[in-house]
Protein backbone atom coordinates (compact mmCIF):
# COMPACT_ATOMS: atom_id res chain seq x y z
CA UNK A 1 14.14 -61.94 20.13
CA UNK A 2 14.93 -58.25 19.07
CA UNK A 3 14.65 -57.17 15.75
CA UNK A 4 16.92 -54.47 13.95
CA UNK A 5 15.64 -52.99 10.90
CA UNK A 6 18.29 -50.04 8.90
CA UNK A 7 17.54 -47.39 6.57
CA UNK A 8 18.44 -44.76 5.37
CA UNK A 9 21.60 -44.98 3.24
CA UNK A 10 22.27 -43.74 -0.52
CA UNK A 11 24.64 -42.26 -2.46
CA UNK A 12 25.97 -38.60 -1.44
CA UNK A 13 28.72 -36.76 -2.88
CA UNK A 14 31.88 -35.88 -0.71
CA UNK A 15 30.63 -33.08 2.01
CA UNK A 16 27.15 -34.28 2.20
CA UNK A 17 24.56 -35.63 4.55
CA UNK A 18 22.76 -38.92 5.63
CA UNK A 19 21.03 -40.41 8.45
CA UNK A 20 20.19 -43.55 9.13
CA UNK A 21 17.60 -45.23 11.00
CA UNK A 22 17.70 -48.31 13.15
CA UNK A 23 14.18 -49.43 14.19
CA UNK A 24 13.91 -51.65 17.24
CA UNK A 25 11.39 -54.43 18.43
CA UNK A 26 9.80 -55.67 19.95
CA UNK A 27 11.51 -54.12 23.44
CA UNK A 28 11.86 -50.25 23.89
CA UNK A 29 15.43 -48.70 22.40
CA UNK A 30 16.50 -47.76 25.65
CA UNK A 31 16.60 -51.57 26.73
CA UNK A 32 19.64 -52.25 25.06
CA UNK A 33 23.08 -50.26 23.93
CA UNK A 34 22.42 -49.92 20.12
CA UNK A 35 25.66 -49.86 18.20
CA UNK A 36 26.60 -48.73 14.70
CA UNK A 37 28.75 -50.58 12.63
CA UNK A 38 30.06 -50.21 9.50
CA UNK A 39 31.61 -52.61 6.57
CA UNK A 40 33.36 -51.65 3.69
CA UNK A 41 34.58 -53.89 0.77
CA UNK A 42 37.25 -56.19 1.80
CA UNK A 43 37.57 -54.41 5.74
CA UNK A 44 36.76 -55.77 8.27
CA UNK A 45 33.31 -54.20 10.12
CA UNK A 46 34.58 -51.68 12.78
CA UNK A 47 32.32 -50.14 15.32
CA UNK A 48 31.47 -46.58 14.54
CA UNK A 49 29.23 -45.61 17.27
CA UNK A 50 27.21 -46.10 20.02
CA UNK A 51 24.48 -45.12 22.59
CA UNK A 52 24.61 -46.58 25.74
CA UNK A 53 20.69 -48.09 27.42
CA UNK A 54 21.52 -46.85 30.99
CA UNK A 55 22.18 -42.89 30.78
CA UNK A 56 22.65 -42.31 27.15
CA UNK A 57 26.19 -41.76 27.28
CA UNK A 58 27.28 -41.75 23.58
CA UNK A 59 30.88 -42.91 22.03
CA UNK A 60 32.25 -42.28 18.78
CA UNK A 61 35.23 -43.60 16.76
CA UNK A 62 37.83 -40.98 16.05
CA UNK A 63 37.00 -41.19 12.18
CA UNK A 64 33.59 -40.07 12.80
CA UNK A 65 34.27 -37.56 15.63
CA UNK A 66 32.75 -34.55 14.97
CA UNK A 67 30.89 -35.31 12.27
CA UNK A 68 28.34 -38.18 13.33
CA UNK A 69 26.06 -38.16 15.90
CA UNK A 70 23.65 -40.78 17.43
CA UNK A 71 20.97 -40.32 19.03
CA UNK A 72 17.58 -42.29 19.93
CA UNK A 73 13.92 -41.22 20.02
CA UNK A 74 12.28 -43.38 22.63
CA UNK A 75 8.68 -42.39 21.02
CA UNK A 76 9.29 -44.09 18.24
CA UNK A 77 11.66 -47.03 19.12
CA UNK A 78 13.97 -45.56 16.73
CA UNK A 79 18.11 -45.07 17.06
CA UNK A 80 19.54 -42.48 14.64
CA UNK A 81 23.22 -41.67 13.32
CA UNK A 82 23.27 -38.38 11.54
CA UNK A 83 26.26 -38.45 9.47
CA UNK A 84 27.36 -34.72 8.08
CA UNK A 85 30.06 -33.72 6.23
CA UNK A 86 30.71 -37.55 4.53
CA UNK A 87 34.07 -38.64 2.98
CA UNK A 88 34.32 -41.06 0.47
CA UNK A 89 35.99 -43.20 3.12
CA UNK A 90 32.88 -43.38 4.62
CA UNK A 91 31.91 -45.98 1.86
CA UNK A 92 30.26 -48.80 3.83
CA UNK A 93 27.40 -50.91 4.59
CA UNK A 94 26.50 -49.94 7.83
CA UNK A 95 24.78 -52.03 10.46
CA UNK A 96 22.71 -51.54 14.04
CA UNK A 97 23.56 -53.93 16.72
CA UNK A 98 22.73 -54.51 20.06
CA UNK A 99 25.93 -55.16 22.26
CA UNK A 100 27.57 -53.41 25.10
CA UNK A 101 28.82 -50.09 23.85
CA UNK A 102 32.83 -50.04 22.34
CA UNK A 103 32.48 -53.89 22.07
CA UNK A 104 34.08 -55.36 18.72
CA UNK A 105 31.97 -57.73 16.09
CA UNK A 106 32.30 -60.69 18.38
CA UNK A 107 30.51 -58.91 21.52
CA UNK A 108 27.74 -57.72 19.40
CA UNK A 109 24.06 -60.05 20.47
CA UNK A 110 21.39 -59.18 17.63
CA UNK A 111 22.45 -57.48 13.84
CA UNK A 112 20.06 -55.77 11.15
CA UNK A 113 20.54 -56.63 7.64
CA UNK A 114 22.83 -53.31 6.81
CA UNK A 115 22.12 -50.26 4.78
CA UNK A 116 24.71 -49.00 1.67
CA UNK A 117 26.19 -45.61 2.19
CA UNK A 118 27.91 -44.69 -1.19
CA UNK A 119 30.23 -40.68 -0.77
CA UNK A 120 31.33 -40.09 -4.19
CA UNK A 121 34.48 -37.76 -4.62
């Protein structure tokens, strides 16, 4: 059974920077296609990025285009999302999941428990 632990998140004000963590067990990161997700109050959780276990191909929902990246650091089991130049919009409790890469909420296999991101304006 995998285990997905966030961290990371806080409260930023518009323009700023965060990145989470996603620490994964007990299998090596590149096993699996780690997703990020991301819920805000009263949405729906949409899939915000993702980093595929084969090659490392990475994908990226338009909103975050250009301003998140992921990335993973096989030494230490760890996936990352940098997230620069935050919007209020942003505003979410985001989530790591393992899943095939640009799958929705229903493909998704194993979830963390979610870290808060708060942008203020």
């Amino acid at each position: 059974q995998v285990q997905l632990v966030e961290s990371g998140g806080g409260s930023v004000q518009r323009g700023g920077s965060l990145r989470l963590s996603c620490a994964v067990s007990p299998f090596t990161v590149d096993y699996y296609a780690i997703n990020w997700f991301r819920q805000a109050p009263g949405k729906e959780r949409e899939g915000v990025s993702c980093i595929a276990s084969s090659d490392g191909s990475t994908y990226y929902a338009n909103s975050v285009k250009g301003r998140f990246t992921i990335a993973r650091d096989n030494a230490k089991n760890t996936v990352y999302l940098q997230m620069n130049s935050l919007k209020p919009e942003d505003t979410a409790v985001y989530y790591c999941a393992t899943g095939p890469c640009k799958g929705s909420f229903y493909d998704m296999d194993s979830w963390g428990q979610g870290t808060q991101v708060t942008v203020s304006s």
